[in-house]
C-alpha atoms as a PDB file:
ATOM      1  CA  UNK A   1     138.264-133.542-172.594  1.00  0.00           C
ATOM      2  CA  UNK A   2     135.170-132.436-170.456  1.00  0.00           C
ATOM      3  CA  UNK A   3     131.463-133.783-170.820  1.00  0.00           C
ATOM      4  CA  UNK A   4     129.212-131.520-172.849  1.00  0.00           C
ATOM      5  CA  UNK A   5     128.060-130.055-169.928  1.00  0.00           C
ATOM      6  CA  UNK A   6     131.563-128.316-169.452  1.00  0.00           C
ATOM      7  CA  UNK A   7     131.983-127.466-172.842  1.00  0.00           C
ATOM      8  CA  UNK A   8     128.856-125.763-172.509  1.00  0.00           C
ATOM      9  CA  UNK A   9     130.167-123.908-169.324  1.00  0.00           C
ATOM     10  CA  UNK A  10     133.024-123.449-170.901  1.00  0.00           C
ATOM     11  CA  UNK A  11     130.992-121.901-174.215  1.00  0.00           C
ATOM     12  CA  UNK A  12     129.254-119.812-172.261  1.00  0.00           C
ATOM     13  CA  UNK A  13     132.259-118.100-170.071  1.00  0.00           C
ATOM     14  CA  UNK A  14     133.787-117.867-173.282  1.00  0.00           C
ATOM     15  CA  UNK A  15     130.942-116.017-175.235  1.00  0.00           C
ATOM     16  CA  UNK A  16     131.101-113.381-172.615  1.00  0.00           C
ATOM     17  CA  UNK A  17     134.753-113.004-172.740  1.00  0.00           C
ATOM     18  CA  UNK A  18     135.738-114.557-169.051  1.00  0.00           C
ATOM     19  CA  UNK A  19     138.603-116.687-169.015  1.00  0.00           C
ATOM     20  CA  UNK A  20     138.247-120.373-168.221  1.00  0.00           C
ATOM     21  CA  UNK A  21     141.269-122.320-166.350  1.00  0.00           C
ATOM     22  CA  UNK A  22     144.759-123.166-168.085  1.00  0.00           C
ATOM     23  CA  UNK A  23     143.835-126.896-167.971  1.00  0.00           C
ATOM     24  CA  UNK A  24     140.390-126.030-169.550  1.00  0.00           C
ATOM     25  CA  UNK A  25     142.289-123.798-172.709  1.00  0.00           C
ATOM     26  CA  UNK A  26     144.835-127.308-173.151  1.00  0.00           C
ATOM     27  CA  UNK A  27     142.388-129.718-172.715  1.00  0.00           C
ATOM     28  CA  UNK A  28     140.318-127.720-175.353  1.00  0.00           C
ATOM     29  CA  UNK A  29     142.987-127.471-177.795  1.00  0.00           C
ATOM     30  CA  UNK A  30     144.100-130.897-177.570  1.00  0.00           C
ATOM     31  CA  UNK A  31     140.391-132.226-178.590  1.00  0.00           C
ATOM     32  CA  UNK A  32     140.091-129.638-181.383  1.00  0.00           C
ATOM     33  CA  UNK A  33     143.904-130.538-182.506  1.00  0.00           C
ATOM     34  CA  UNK A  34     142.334-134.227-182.913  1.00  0.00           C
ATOM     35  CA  UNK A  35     139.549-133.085-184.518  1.00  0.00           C
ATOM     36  CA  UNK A  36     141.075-130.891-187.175  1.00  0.00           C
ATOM     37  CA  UNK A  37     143.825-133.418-188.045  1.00  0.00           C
ATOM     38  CA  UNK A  38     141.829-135.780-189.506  1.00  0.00           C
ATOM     39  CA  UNK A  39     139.997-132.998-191.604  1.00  0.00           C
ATOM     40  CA  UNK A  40     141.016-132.933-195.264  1.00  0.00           C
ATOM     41  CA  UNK A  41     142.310-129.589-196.648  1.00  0.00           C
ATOM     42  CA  UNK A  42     139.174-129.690-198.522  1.00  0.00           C
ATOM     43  CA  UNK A  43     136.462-129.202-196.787  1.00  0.00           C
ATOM     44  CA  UNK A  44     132.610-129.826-198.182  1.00  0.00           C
ATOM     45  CA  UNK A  45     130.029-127.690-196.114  1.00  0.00           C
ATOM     46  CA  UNK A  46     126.238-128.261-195.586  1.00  0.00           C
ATOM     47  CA  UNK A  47     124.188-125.690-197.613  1.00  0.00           C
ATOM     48  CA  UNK A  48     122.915-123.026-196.435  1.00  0.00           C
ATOM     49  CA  UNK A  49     125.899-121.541-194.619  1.00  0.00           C
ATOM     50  CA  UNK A  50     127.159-118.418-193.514  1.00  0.00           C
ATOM     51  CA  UNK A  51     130.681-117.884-194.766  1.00  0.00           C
ATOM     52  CA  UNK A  52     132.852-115.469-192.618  1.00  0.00           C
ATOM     53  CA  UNK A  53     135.891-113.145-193.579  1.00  0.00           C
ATOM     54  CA  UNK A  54     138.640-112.244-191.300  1.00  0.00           C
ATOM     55  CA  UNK A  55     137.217-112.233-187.779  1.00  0.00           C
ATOM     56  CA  UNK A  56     141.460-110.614-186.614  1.00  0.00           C
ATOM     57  CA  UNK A  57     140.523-111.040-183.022  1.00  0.00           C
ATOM     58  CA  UNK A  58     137.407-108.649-182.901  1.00  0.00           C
ATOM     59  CA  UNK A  59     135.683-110.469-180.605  1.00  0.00           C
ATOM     60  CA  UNK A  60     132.912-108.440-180.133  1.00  0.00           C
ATOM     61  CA  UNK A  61     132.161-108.542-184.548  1.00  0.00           C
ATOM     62  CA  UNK A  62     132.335-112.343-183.850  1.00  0.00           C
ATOM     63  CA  UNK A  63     129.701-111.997-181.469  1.00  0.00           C
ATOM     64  CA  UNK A  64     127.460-109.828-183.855  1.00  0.00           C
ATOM     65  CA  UNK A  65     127.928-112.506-186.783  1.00  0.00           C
ATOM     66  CA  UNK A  66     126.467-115.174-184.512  1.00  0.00           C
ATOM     67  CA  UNK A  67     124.105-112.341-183.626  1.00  0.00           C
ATOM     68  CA  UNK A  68     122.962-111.817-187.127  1.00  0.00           C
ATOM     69  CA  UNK A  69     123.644-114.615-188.451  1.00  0.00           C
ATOM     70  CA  UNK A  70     122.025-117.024-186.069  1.00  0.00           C
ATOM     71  CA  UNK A  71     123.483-119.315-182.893  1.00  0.00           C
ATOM     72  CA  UNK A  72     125.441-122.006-183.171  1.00  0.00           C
ATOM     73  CA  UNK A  73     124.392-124.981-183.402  1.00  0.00           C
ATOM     74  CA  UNK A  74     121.608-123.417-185.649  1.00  0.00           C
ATOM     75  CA  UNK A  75     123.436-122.076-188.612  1.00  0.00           C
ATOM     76  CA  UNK A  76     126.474-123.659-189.869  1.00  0.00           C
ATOM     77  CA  UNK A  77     129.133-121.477-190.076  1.00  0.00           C
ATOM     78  CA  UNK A  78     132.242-121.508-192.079  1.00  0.00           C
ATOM     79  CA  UNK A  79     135.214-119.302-191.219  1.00  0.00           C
ATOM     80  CA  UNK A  80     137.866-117.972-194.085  1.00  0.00           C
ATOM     81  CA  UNK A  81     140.902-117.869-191.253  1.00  0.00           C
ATOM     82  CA  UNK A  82     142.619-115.017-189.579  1.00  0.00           C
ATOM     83  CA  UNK A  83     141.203-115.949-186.618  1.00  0.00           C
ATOM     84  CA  UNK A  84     143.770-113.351-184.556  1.00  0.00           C
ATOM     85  CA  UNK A  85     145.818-110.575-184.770  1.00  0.00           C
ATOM     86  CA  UNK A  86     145.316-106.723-184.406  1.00  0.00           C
ATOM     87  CA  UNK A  87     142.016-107.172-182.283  1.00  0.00           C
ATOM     88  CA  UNK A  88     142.662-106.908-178.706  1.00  0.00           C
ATOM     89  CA  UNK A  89     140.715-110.218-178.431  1.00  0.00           C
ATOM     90  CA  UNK A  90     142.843-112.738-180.194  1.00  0.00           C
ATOM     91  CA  UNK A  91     143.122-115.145-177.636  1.00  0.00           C
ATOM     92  CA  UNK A  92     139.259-115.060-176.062  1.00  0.00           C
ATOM     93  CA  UNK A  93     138.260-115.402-180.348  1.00  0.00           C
ATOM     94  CA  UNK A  94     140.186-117.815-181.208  1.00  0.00           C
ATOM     95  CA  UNK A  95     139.462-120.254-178.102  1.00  0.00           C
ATOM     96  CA  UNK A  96     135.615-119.280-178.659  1.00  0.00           C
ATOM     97  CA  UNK A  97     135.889-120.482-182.525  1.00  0.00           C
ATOM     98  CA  UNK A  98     138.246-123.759-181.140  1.00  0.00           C
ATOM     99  CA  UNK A  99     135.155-124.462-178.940  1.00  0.00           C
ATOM    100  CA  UNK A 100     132.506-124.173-180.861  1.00  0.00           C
ATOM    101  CA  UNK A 101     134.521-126.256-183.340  1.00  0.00           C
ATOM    102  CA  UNK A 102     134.582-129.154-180.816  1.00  0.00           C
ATOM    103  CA  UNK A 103     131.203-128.827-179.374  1.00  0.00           C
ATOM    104  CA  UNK A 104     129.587-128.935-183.178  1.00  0.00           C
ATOM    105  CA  UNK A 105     132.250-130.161-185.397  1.00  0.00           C
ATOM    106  CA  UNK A 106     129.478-130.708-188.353  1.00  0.00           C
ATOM    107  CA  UNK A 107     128.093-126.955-187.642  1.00  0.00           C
ATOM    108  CA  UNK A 108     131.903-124.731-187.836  1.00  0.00           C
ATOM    109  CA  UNK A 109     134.263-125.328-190.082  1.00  0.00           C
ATOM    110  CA  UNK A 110     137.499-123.227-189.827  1.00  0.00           C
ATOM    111  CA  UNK A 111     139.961-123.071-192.828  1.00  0.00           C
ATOM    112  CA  UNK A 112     143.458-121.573-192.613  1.00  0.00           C
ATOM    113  CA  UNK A 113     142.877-118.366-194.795  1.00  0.00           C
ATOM    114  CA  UNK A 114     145.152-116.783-197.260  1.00  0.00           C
ATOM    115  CA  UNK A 115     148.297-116.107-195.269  1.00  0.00           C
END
């Protein structure tokens, strides 16, 4: 996976929905795929946090959360799953979330959700 520095490029191209490169989005997943497999299925989360519902690939309401609720790595977040689906922006979410997740693993904490 890249330095910092190009997960921050990469963060940043991301937050304003522009795509980064095919070997960025694998790369990206593969260090977020290590990360999340040696998280329990019970997660404990840092107090205060700002729990999430279904984000369903609104990208732009994802923005606004981080928005209101403060930046990341400022405010840990914790995110109750259905990352994607009927928001045009399923893929540019989800890869935002992933990315966040690897840059701050202690800050985001993504659970699977109830389906």
């Amino acid at each position: 996976m890249a330095g910092s520095s190009d997960l921050d490029r990469q963060i940043e191209q991301l937050r304003n929905c522009e795509y980064i490169k095919e070997a960025e989005v694998k790369a990206l997943c593969a260090k977020a795929r290590e990360i999340l497999v040696e998280e329990s299925n019970v997660q404990s989360v840092d107090a205060p946090v700002t729990i999430c519902g279904d984000i369903h690939g609104q990208f732009y309401d994802l923005k606004e959360l981080f928005k209101v609720g403060g930046d990341v790595p400022d405010t840990n977040y914790l995110f109750m799953g259905d990352f994607v689906d009927r928001g045009f922006y399923s893929v540019e979410t989800f890869l935002l979330l992933l990315a966040l997740k690897v840059r701050y693993p202690d800050r985001i904490t993504l659970i699977r959700g109830n389906h």
